[in-house]
Protein backbone atom coordinates (compact mmCIF):
# COMPACT_ATOMS: atom_id res chain seq x y z
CA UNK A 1 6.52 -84.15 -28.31
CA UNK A 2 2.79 -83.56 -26.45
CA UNK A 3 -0.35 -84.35 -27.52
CA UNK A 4 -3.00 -82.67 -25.48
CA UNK A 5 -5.97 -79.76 -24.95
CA UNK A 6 -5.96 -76.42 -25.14
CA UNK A 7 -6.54 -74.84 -21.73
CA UNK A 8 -7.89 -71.80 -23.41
CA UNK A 9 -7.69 -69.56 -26.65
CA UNK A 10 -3.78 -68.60 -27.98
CA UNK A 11 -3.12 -65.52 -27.39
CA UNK A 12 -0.81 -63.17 -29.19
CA UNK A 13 2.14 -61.43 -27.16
CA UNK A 14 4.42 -58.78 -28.49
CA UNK A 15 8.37 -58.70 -26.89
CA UNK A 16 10.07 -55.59 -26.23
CA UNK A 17 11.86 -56.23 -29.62
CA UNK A 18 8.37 -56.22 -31.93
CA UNK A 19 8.52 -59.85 -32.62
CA UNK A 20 5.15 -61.33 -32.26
CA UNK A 21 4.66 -64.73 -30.28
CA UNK A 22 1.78 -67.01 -29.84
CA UNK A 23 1.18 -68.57 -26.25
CA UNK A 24 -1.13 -71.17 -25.17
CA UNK A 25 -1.60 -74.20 -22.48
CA UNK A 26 -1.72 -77.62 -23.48
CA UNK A 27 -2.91 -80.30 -21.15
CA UNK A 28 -1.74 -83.90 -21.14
CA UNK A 29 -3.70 -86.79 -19.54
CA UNK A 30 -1.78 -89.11 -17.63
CA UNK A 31 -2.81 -92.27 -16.66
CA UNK A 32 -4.37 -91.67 -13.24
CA UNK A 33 -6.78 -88.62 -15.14
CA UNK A 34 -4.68 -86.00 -13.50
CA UNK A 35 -3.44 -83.32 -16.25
CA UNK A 36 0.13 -81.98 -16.89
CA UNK A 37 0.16 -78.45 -17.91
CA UNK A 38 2.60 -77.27 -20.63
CA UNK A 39 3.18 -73.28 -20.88
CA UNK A 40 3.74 -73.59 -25.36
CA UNK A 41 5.61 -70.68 -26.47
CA UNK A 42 6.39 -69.70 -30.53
CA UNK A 43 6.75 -67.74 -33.05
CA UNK A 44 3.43 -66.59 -34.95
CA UNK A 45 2.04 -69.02 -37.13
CA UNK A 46 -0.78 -66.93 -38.87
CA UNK A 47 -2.47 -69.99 -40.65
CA UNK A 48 -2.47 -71.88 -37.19
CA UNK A 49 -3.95 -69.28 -34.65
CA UNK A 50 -7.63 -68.63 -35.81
CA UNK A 51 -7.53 -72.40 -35.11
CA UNK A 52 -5.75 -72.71 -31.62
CA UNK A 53 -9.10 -72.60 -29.53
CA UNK A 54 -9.74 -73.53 -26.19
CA UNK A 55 -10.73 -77.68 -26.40
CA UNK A 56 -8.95 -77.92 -29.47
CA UNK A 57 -6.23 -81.49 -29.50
CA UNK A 58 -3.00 -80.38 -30.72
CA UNK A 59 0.10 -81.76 -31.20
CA UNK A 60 3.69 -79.94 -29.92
CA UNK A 61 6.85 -80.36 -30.76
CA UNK A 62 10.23 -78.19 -29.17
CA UNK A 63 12.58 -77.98 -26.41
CA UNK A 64 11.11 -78.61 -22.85
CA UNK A 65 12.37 -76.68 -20.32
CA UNK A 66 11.49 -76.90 -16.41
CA UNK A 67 11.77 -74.14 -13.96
CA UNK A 68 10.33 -72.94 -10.75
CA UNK A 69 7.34 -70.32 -10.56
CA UNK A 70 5.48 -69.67 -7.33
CA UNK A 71 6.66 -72.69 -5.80
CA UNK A 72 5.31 -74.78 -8.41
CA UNK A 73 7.19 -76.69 -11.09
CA UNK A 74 6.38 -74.90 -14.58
CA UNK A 75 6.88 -76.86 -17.90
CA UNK A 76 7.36 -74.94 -21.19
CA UNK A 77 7.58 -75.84 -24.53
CA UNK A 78 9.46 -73.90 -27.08
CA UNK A 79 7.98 -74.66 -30.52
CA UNK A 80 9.46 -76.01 -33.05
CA UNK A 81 6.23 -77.44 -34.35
CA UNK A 82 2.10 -77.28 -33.95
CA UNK A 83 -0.14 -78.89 -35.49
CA UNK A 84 -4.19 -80.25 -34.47
């Protein structure tokens, strides 16, 4: 679970199959100020969206997975649940 910001508005992304999926970042303050940036990843939730703006303090549940991108260590969250 995170509890964090919105970097900026969700966006909607359509896969190669048709299924739609809602993106967004979610910052998480640590102690020192410095942020930790989760890449949140999901299925639609069309109630949700309108809401997901950029600012907005949301709370994330789902499977954390770390991998590599650009040299850089990238954190994503698959959904399981969202809510603000």
């Amino acid at each position: 679970m995170i509890i964090g910001n919105l970097g900026a508005n969700a966006v909607l992304r359509t896969t190669s199959e048709g299924k739609q999926l809602m993106t967004f970042n979610v910052a998480v303050n640590q102690p020192n100020g410095e942020p930790i940036w989760f890449n949140c990843v999901g299925n639609m939730r069309e109630k949700l969206f309108p809401y997901l703006q950029k600012g907005q303090c949301v709370s994330v549940v789902g499977d954390l997975s770390v991998g590599l991108y650009n040299g850089r260590i990238d954190l994503s969250v698959n959904i399981d649940k969202c809510e603000l």
